[in-house]
C-alpha atoms as a PDB file:
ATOM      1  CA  UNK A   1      94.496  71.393 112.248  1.00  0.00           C
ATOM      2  CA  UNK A   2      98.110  69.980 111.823  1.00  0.00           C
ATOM      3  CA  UNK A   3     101.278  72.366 110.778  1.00  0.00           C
ATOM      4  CA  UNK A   4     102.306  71.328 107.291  1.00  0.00           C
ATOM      5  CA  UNK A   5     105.835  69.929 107.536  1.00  0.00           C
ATOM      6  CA  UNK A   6     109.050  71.205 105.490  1.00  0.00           C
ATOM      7  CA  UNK A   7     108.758  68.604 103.373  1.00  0.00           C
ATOM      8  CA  UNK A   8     104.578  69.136 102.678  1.00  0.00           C
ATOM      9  CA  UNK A   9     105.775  72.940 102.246  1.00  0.00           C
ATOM     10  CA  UNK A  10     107.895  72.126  99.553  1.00  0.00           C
ATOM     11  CA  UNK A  11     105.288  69.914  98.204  1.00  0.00           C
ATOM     12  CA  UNK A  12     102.831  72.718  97.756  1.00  0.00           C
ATOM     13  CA  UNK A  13     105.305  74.629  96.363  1.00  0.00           C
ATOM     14  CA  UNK A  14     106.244  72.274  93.846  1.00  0.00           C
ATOM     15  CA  UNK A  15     102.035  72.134  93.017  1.00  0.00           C
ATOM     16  CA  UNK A  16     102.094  75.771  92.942  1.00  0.00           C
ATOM     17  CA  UNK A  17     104.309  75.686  90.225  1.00  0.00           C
ATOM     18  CA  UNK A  18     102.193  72.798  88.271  1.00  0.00           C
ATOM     19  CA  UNK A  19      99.162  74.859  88.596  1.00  0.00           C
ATOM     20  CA  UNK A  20     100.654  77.838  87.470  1.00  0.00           C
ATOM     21  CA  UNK A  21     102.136  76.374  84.543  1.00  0.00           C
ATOM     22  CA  UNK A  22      98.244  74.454  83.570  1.00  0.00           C
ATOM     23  CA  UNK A  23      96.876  77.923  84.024  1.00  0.00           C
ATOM     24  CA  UNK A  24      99.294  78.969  81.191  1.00  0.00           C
ATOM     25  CA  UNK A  25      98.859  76.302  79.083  1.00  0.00           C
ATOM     26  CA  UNK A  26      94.919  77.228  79.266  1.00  0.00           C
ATOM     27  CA  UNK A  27      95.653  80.714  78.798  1.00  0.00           C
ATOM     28  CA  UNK A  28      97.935  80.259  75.991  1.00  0.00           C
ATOM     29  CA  UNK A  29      95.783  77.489  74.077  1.00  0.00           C
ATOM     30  CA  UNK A  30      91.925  79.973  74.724  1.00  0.00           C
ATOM     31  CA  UNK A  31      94.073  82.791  72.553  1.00  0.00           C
ATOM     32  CA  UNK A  32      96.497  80.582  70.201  1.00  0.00           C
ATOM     33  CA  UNK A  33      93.503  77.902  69.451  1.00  0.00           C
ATOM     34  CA  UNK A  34      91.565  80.660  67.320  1.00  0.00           C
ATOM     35  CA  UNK A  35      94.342  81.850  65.258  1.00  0.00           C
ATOM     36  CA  UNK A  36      95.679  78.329  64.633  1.00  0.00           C
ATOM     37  CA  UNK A  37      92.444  76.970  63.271  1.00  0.00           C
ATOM     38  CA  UNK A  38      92.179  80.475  61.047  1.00  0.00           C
ATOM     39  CA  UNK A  39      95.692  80.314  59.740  1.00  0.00           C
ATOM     40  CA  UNK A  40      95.185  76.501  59.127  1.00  0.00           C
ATOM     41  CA  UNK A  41      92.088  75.123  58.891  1.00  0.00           C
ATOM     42  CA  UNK A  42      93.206  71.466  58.768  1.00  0.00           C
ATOM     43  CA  UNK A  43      93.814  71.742  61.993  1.00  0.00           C
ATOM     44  CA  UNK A  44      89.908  71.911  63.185  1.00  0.00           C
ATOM     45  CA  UNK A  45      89.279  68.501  62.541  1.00  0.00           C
ATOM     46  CA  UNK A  46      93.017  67.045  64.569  1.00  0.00           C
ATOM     47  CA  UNK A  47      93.042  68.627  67.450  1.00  0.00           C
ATOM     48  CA  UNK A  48      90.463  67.817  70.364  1.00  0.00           C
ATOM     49  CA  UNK A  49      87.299  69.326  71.156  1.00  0.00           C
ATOM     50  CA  UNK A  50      87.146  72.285  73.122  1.00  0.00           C
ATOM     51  CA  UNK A  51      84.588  71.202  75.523  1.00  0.00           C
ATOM     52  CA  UNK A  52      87.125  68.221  76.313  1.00  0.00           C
ATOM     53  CA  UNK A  53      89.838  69.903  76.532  1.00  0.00           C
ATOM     54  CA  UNK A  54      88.829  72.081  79.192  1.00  0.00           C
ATOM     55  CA  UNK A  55      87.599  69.452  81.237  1.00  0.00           C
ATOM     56  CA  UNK A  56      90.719  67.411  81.220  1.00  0.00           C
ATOM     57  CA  UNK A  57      92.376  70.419  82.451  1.00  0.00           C
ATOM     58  CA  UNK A  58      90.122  71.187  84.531  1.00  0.00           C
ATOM     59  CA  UNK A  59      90.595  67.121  85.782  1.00  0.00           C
ATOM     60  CA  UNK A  60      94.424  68.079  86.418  1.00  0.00           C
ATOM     61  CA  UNK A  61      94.216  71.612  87.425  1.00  0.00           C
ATOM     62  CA  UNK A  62      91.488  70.788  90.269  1.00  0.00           C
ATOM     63  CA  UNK A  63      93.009  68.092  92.714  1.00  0.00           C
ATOM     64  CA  UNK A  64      96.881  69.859  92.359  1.00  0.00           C
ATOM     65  CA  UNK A  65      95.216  73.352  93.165  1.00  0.00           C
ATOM     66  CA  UNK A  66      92.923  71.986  96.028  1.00  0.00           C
ATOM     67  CA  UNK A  67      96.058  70.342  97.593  1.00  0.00           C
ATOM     68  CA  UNK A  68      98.682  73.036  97.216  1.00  0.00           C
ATOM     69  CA  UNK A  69      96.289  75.777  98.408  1.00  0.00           C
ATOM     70  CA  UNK A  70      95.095  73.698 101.139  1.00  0.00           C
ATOM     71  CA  UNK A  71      98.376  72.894 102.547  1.00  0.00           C
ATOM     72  CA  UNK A  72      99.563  75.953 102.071  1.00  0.00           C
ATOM     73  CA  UNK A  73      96.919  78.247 103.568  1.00  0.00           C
ATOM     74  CA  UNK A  74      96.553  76.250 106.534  1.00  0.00           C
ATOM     75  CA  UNK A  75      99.934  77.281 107.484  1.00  0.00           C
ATOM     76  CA  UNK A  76      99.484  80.779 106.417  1.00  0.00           C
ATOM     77  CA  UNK A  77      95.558  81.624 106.217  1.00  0.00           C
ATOM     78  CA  UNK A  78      95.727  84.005 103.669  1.00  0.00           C
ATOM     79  CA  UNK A  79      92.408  85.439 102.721  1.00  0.00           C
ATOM     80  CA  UNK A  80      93.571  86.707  99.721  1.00  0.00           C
ATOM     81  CA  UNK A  81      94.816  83.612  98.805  1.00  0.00           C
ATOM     82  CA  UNK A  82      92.146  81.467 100.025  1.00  0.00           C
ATOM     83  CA  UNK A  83      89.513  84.678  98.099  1.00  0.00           C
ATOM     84  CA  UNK A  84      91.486  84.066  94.847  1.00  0.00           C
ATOM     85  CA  UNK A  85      91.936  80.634  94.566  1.00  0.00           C
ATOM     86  CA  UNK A  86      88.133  80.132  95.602  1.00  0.00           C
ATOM     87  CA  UNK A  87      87.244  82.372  92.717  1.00  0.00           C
ATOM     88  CA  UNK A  88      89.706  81.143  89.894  1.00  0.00           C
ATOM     89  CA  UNK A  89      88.876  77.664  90.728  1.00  0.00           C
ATOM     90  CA  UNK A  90      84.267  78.486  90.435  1.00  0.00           C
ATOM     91  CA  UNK A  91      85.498  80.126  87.262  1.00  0.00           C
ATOM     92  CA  UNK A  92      87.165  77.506  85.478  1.00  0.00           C
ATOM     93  CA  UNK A  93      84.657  75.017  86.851  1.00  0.00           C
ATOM     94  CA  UNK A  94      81.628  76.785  85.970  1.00  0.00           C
ATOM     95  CA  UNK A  95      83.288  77.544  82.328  1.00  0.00           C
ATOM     96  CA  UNK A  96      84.449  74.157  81.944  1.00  0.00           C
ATOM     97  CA  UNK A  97      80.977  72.128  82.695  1.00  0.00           C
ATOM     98  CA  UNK A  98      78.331  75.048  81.537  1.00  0.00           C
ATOM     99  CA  UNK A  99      80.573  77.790  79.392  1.00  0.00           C
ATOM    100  CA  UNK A 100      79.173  76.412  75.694  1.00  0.00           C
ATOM    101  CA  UNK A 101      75.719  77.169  76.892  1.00  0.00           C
ATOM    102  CA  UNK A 102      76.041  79.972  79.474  1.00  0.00           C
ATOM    103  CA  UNK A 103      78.509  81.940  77.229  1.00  0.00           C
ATOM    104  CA  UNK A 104      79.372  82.732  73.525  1.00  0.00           C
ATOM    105  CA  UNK A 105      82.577  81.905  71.808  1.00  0.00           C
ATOM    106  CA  UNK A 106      84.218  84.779  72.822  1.00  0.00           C
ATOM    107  CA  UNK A 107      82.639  85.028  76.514  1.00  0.00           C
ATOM    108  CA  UNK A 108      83.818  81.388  77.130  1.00  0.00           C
ATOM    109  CA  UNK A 109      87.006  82.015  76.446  1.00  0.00           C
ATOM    110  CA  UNK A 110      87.411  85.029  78.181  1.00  0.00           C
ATOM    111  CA  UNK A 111      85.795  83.561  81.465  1.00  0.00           C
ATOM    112  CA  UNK A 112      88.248  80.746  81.028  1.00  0.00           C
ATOM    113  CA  UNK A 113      91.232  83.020  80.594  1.00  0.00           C
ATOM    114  CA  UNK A 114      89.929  85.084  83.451  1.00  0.00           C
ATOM    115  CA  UNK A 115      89.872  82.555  85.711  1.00  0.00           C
ATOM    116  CA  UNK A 116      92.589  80.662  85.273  1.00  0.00           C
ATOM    117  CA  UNK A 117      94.924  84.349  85.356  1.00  0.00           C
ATOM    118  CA  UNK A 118      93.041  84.569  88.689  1.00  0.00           C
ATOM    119  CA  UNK A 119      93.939  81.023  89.727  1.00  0.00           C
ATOM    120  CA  UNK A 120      97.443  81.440  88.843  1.00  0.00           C
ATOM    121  CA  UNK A 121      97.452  84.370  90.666  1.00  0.00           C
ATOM    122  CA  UNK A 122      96.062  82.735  93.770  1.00  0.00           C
ATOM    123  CA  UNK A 123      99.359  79.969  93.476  1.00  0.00           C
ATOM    124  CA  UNK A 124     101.735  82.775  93.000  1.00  0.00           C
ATOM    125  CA  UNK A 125     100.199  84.367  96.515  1.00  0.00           C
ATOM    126  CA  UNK A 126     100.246  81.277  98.106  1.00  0.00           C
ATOM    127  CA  UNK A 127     103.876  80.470  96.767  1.00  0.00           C
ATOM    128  CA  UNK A 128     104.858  83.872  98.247  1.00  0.00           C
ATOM    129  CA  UNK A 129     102.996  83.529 101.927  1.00  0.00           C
ATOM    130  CA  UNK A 130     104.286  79.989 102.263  1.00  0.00           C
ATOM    131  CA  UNK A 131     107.985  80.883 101.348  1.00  0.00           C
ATOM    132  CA  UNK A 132     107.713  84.240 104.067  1.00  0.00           C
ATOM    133  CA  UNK A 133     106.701  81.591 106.545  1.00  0.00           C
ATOM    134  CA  UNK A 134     109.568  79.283 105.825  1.00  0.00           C
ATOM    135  CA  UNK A 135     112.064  82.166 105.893  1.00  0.00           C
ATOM    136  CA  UNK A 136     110.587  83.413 109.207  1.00  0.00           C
ATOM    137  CA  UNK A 137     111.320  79.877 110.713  1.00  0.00           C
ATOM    138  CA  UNK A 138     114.726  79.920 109.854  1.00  0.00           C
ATOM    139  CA  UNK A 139     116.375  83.149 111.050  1.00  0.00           C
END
């Protein structure tokens, strides 16, 4: 397999972020969505579907995750990484095409928040090992 560059290094890094930051936004709308449509009710009928938004998310968070793990763990081979990211990104997946019938309410949302904590997780690991690697190469 070919060495990621410097530059592809900071690439991935720069998706590691953007990944982290969807994660959040996933996170942030499965627990704020519930007590927005309770506190206002006129906001069911504006704001898009559940089941689509997850899998425009899910559109965005898969092909920036696959890259930045991908470049980054073939210049670091985490298994931790590699174990995490593997996991948070079957979660979201799973949730995101099957979570309205395999799980309640409640369980799809917390299977979405799960994974995507785990996902974000796996970027943050990956953002670490890649930036140890860098830092080796320069002293």
């Amino acid at each position: 397999m070919d060495t990621p560059t410097p530059i592809e290094q900071s690439k991935a890094r720069n998706l590691d972020g953007i990944a982290v930051f969807l994660s959040g936004t996933c996170l942030v709308h499965c627990l704020l969505f519930p007590v927005l449509v309770t506190l206002f009710p006129i906001v069911q009928g504006s704001l898009m579907e559940e089941q689509y938004f997850h899998l425009i998310m899910l559109v965005l968070i898969l092909p920036i995750s696959l890259i930045a793990l991908t470049i980054g763990c073939n210049k670091h081979r985490d298994i931790a990484t590699i174990c995490l990211g593997a996991t948070g990104l079957i979660t979201l997946t799973v949730t995101a095409l099957m979570g309205h019938e395999l799980f309640s309410f409640f369980g799809e949302r917390m299977a979405t928040s799960a994974g995507g904590i785990i996902l974000a997780s796996a970027h943050i690991q990956n953002y670490r090992c890649c930036r140890k690697v860098d830092c080796q190469h320069e002293e």
